[in-house]
Protein backbone atom coordinates (compact mmCIF):
# COMPACT_ATOMS: atom_id res chain seq x y z
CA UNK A 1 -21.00 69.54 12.48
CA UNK A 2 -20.27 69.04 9.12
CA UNK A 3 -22.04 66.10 8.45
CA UNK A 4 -25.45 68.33 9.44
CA UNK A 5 -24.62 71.14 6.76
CA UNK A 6 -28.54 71.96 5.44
CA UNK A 7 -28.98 72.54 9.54
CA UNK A 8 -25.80 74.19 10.58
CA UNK A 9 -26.47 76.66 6.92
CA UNK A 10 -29.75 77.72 6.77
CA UNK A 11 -31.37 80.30 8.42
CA UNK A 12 -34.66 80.77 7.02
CA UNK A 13 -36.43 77.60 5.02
CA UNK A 14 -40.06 76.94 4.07
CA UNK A 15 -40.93 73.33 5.30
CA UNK A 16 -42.69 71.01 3.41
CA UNK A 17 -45.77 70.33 5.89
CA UNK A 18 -48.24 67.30 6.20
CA UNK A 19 -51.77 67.55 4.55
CA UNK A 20 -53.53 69.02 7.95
CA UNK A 21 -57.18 69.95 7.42
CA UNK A 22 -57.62 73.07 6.18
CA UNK A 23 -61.01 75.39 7.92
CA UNK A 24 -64.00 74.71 5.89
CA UNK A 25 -65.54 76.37 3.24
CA UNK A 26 -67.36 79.34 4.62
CA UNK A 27 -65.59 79.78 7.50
CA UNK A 28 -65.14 82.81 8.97
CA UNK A 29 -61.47 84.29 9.52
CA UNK A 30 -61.36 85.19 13.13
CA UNK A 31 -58.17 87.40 12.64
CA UNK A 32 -57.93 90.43 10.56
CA UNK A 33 -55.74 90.69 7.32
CA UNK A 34 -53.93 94.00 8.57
CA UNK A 35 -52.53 92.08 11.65
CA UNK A 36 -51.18 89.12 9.38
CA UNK A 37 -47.76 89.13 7.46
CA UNK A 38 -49.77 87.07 4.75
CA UNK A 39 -53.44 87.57 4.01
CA UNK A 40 -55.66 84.50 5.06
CA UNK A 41 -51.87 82.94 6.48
CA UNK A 42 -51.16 82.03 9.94
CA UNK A 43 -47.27 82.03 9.57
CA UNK A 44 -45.55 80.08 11.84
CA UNK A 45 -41.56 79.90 12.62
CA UNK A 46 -40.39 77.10 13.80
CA UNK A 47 -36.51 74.97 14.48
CA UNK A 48 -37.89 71.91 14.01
CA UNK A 49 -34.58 70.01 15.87
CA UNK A 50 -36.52 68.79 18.89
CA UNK A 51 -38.23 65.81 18.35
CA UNK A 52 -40.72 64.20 18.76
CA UNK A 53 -42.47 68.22 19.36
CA UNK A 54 -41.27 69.54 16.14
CA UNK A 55 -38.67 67.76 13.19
CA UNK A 56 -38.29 67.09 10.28
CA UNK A 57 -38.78 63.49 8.90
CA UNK A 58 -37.25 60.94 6.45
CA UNK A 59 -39.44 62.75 3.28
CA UNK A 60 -38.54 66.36 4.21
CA UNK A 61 -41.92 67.13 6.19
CA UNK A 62 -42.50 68.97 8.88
CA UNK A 63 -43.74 66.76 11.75
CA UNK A 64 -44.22 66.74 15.64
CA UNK A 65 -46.78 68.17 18.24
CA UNK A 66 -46.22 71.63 17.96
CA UNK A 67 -46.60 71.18 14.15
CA UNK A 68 -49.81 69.48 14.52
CA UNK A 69 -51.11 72.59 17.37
CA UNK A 70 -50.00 75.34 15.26
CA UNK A 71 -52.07 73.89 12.35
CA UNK A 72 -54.74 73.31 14.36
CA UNK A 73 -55.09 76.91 15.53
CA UNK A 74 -54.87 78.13 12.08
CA UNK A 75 -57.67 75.58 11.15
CA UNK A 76 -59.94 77.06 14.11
CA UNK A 77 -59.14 80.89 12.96
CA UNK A 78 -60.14 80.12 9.43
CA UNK A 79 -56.48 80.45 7.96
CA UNK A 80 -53.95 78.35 6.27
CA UNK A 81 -50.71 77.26 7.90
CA UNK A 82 -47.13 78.13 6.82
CA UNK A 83 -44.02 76.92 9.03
CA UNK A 84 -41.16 79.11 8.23
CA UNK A 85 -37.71 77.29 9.56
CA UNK A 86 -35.77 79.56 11.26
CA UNK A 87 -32.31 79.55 14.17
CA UNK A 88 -33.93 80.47 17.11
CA UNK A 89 -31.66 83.18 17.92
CA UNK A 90 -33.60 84.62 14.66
CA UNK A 91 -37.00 84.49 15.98
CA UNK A 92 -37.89 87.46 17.89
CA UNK A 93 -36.14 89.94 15.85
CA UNK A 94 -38.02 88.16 13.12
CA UNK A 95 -41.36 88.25 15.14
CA UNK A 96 -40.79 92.39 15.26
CA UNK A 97 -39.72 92.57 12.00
CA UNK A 98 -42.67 91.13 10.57
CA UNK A 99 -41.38 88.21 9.31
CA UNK A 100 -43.68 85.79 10.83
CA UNK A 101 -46.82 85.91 12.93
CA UNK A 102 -46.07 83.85 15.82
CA UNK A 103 -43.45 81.69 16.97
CA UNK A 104 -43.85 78.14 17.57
CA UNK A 105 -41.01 76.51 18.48
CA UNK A 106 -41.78 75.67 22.12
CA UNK A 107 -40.50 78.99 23.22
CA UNK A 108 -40.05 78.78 27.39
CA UNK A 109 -42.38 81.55 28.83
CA UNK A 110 -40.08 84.43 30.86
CA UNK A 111 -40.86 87.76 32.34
CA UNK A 112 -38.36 89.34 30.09
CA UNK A 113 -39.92 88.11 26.77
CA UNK A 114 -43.19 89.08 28.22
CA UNK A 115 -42.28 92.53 28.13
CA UNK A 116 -41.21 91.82 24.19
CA UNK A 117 -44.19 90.09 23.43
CA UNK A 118 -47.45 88.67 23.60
CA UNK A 119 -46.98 84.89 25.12
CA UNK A 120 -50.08 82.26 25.40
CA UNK A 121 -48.57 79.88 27.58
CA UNK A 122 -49.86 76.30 26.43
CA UNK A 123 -47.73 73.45 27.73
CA UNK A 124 -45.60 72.76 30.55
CA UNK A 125 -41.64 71.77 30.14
CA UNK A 126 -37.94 70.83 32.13
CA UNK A 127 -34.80 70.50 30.66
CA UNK A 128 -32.89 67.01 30.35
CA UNK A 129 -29.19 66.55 30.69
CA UNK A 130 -28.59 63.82 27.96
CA UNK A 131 -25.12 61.93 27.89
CA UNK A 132 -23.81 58.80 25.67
CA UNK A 133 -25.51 55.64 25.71
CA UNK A 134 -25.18 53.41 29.11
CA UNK A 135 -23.72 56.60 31.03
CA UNK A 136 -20.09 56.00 30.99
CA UNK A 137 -19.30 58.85 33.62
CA UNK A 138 -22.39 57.54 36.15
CA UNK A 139 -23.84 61.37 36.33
CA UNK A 140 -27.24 61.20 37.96
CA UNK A 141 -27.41 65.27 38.64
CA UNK A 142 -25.75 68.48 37.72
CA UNK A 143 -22.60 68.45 40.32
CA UNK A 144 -21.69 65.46 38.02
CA UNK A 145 -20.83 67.83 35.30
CA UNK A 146 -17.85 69.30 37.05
CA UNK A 147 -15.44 69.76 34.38
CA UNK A 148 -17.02 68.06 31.43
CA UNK A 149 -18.03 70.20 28.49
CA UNK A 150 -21.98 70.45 27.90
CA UNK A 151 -23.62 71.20 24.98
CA UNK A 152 -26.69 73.12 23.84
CA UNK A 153 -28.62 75.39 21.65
CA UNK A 154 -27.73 79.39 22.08
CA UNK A 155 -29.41 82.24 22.60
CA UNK A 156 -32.75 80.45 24.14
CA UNK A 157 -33.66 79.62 27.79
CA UNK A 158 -31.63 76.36 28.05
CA UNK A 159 -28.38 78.36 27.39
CA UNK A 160 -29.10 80.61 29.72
CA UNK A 161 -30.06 77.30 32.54
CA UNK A 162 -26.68 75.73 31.18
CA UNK A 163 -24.81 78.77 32.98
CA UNK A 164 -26.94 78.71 36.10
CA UNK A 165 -25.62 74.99 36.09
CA UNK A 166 -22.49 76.18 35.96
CA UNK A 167 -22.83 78.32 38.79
CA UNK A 168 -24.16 75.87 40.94
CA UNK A 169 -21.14 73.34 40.37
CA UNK A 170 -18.93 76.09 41.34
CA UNK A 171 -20.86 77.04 44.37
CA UNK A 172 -20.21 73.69 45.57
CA UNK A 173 -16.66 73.51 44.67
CA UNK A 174 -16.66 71.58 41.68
CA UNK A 175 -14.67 73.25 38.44
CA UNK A 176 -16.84 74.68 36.30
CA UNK A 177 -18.32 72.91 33.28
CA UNK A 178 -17.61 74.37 29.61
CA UNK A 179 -20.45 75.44 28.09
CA UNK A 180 -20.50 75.10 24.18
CA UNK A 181 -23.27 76.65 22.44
CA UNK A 182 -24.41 75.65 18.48
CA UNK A 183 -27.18 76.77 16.27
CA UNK A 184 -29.42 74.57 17.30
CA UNK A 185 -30.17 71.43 18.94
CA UNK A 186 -29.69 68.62 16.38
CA UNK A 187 -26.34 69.76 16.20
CA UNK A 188 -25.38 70.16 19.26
CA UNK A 189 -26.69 66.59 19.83
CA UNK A 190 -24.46 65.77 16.77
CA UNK A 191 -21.75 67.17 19.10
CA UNK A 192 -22.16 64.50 22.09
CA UNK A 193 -22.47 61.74 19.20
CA UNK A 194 -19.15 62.55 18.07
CA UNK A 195 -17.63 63.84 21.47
CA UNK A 196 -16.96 66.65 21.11
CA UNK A 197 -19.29 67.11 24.27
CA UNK A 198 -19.31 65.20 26.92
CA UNK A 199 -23.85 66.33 27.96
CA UNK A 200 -26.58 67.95 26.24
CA UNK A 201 -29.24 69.85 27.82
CA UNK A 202 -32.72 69.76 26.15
CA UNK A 203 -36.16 69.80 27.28
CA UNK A 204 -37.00 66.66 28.86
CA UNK A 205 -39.22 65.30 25.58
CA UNK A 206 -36.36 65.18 23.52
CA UNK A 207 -34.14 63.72 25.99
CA UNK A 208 -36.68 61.15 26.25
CA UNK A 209 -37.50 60.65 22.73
CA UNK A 210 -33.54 59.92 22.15
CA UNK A 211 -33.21 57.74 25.03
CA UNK A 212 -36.43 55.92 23.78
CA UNK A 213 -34.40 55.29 20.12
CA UNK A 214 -30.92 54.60 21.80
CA UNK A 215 -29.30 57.64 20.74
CA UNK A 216 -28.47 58.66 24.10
CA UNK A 217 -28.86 58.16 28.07
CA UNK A 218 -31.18 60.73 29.60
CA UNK A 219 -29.10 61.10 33.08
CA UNK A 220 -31.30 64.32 34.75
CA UNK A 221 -34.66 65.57 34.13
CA UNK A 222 -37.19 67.70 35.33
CA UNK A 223 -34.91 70.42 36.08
CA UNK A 224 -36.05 74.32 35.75
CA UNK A 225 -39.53 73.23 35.03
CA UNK A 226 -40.85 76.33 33.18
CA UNK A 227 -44.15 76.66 30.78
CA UNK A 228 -43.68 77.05 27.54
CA UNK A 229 -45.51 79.62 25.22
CA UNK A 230 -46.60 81.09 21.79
CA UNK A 231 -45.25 84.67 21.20
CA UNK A 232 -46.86 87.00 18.87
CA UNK A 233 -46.44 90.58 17.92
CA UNK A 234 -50.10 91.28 17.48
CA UNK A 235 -52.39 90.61 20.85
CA UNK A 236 -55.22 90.63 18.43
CA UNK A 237 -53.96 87.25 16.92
CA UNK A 238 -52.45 85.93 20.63
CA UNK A 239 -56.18 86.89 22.00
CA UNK A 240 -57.51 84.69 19.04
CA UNK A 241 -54.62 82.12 19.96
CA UNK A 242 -56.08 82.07 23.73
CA UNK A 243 -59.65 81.16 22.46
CA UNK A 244 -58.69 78.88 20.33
CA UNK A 245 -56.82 76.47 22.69
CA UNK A 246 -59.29 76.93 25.25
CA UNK A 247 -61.90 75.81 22.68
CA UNK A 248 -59.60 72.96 21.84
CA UNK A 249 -59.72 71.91 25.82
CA UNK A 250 -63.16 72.12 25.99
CA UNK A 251 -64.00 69.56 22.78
CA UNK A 252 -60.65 67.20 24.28
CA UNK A 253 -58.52 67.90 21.00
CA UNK A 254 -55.90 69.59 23.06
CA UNK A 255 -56.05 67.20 25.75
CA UNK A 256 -56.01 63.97 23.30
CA UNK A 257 -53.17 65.16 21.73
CA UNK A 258 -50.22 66.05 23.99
CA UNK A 259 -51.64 62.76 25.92
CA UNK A 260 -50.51 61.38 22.61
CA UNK A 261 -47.16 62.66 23.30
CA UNK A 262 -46.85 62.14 26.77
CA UNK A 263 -46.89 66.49 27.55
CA UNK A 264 -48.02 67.76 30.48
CA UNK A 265 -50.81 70.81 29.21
CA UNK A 266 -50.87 74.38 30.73
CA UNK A 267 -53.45 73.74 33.83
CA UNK A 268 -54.89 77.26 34.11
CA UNK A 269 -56.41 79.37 32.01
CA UNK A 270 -55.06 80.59 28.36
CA UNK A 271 -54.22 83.89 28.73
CA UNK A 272 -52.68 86.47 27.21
CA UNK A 273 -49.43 87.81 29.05
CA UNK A 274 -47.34 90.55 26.91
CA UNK A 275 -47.14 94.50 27.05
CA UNK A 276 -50.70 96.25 26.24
């Protein structure tokens, strides 16, 4: 973990960000100052450890599909874009605090959070069980784990899928895997490199994108498929949020561009799910 110190130590970054298009002169801003943290600013947290959806690259910028959505948006509602870095163990407190507008960090949708916030559900997700290159210990699904020590991300929805793995290895009389949670997900993928963890558990892009380099083996996917979502304080902007995507559906931006990184979209309807 040491060797990662800028991710394991800092808790709240501005990222450098790519030269998106900015809305055009004249355009209108579709969101109201008073429900911004920044006037004319979408602000955006982010923990960009997951690539290819959201990283940081070579040069220091901000880069990945979420990163590339989130600007978007703020392009359609007439603002500009700042990604805040941020643990995401931070984010919601952050959210209420006022710290940000809306988190975008591919945030898995739950009934709980719904009742926290407003969630626009945009893309759909599973989480990967990642292991070192060529699979040394043959696991091909989760009652391999028995005993081996997993690692992940706390605080967020895979943490809390990591236990219900655990539970299901024990239900079938296997011992119980260790579950070691880190700040986020590069370093807990740092972690297996190093073994100090025998798994990882990640959504299934990321397990993908690192088997496609040959970092790592992806040995599950597709488990706890769940959508993901956008989570705002103010339903004003989420409302705006909704609109926008379904605009970006209807002209084939949205579609074109998580076909560019192999996501599955949200199928229905952009809505608005959070407490009125």
């Amino acid at each position: 973990m040491r060797t990662l110190p800028a991710l394991a130590g800092a808790l709240l970054l501005a990222l450098a960000a790519p030269a998106f298009a900015q809305a055009p002169a004249g355009c209108t801003q579709a969101v109201p100052n008073a429900e911004l943290v920044t006037p004319g600013t979408l602000t955006l947290s982010t923990n960009p450890t997951l690539p290819p959806m959201q990283f940081v690259d070579s040069t220091g910028a901000l880069r990945g599909m979420r990163v590339e959505l989130g600007a978007e948006i703020a392009k359609r509602l007439c603002l500009k874009v700042e990604n805040v870095r941020v643990e995401f163990a931070a984010m919601i407190p952050g959210l209420v605090a006022r710290r940000w507008d809306m988190i975008n960090t591919g945030m898995f949708f739950t009934e709980e959070r719904a009742r926290l916030m407003q969630l626009v559900r945009y893309e759909q997700q599973a989480i990967s069980i990642s292991v070192p290159r060529g699979n040394p210990r043959k696991i091909t699904g989760v009652q391999d784990l028995a005993g081996l020590s997993i690692g992940v991300e706390q605080g967020g929805f895979e943490y809390n899928r990591a236990l219900d793995i655990v539970k299901q290895v024990q239900a079938a009389g296997g011992a119980a895997p260790t579950v070691r949670a880190f700040d986020n997900f590069a370093i807990s993928f740092q972690a297996l490199r190093v073994g100090q963890v025998e798994a990882a558990i990640s959504i299934d892009s990321t397990g993908k994108e690192y088997e496609t380099r040959g970092d790592f083996t992806r040995a599950v996917s597709g488990l706890f498929p769940t959508p993901i979502a956008f989570g705002a304080r103010s339903r004003i902007l989420a409302e705006a949020v909704a609109k926008a995507l379904a605009e970006m559906k209807a002209d084939g931006f949205y579609t074109q561009l998580l076909a560019r990184y192999g996501v599955r979209g949200w199928d229905e309807a952009f809505t608005v799910v959070g407490p009125n």
